[in-house]
Protein backbone atom coordinates (compact mmCIF):
# COMPACT_ATOMS: atom_id res chain seq x y z
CA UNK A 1 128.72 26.15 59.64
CA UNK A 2 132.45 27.04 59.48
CA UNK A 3 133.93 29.67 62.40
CA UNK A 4 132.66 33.01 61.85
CA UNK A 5 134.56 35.15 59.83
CA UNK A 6 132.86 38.71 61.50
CA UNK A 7 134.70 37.67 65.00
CA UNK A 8 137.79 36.93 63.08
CA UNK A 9 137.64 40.51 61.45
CA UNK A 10 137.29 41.66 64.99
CA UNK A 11 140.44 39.51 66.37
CA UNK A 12 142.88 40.31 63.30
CA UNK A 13 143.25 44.16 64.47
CA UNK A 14 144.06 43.39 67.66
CA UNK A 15 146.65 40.86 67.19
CA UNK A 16 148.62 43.07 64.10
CA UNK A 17 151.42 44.79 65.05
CA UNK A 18 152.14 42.39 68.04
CA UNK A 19 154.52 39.80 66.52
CA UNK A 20 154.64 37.88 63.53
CA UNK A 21 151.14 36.65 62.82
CA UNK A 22 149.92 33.53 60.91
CA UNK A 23 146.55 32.36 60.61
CA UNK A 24 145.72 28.42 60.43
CA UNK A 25 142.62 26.62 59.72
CA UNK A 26 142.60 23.86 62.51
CA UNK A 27 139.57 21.46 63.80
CA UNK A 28 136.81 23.41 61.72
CA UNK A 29 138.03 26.71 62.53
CA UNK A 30 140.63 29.84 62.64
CA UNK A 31 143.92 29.46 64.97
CA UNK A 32 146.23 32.69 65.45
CA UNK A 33 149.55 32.13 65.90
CA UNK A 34 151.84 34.96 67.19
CA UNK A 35 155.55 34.24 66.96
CA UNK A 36 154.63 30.76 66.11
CA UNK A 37 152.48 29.85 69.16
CA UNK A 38 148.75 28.84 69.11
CA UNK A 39 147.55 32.63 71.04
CA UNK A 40 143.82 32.72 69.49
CA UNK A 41 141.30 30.77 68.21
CA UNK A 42 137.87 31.16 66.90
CA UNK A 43 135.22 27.70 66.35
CA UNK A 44 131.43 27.32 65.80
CA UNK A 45 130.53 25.29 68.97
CA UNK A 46 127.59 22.99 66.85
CA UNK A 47 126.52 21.85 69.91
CA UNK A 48 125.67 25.26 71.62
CA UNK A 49 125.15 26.59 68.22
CA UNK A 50 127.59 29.18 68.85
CA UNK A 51 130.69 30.96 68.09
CA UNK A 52 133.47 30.58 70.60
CA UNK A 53 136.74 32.18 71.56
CA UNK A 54 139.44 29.84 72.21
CA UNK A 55 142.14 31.36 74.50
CA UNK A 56 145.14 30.29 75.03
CA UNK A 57 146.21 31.94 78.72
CA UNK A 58 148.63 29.94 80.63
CA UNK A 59 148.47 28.18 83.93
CA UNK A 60 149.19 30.93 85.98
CA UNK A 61 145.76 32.89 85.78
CA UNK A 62 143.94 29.91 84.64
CA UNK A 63 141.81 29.40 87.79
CA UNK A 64 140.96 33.08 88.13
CA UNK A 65 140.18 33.04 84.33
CA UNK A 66 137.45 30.80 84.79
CA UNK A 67 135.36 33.16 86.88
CA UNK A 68 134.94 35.44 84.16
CA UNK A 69 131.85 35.75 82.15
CA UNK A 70 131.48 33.35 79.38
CA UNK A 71 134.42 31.35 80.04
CA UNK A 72 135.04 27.62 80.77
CA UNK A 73 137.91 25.24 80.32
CA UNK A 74 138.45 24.00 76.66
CA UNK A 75 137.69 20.43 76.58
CA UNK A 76 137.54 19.11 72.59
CA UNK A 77 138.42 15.38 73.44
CA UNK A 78 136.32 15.86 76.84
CA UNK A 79 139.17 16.16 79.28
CA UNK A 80 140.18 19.54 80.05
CA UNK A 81 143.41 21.49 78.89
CA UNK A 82 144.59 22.97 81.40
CA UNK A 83 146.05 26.80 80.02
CA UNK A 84 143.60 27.22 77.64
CA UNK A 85 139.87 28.28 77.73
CA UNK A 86 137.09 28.79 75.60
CA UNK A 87 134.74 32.25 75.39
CA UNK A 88 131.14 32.56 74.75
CA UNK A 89 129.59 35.16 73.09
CA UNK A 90 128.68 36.51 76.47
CA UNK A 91 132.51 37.14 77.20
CA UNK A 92 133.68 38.71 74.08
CA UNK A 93 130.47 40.44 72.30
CA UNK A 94 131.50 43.76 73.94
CA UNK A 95 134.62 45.23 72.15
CA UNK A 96 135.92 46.04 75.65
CA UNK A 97 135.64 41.90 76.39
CA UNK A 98 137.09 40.91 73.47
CA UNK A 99 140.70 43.23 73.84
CA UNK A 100 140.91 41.66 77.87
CA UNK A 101 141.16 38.22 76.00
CA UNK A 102 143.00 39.13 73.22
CA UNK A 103 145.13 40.81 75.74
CA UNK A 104 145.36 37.67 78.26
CA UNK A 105 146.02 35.68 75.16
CA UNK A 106 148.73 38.09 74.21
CA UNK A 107 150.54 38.21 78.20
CA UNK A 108 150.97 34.64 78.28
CA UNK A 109 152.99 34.93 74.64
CA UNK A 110 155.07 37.05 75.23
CA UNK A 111 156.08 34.44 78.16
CA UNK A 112 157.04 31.74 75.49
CA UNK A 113 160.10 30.87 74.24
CA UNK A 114 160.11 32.72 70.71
């Protein structure tokens, strides 16, 4: 199963308007770039059998980041990357969840080097 294409109708909204956005297909699923960084991801986790956020949020708030519902530190070769985090459906089902990660996604942009 590719990455879910009802979460990415949910994510587009919220990222329009806030820079120039690009979507790429990357590792089985949906990357959103903003100003040409990686900001936003969606994959199917086949493991978990689930759809997951991937968040890209800095170092800065990392460790408090990780004490929020459904999130844990995004490890695709098994070692984790530190600054970016995956979401379970637990974090981001509620709209309300999914614009604070779209939003912490979004703060640690705007910190890049355009």
């Amino acid at each position: 199963m590719a990455y879910s294409e009802y979460l990415a109708d949910r994510v587009r909204p919220r990222l329009k308007g806030k820079g120039e956005l690009e979507e790429k297909k990357m590792m089985g699923g949906l990357t959103f770039m903003v100003n040409g960084k990686m900001c936003v991801g969606i994959i199917y986790d086949k493991k978990s059998k689930e759809d997951k956020l991937m968040v890209r949020v800095g170092k800065l708030n990392y460790e408090e980041l990780l004490n929020k519902p459904g999130s844990r530190p995004m490890d695709f070769t098994g070692k984790p990357i530190r600054g970016f985090l995956f979401v379970g459906p637990d974090g981001f089902d509620a709209e309300d969840d999914l614009d604070f990660w779209v939003e912490k996604a979004l703060e640690f942009n705007r910190l890049l080097n355009p």
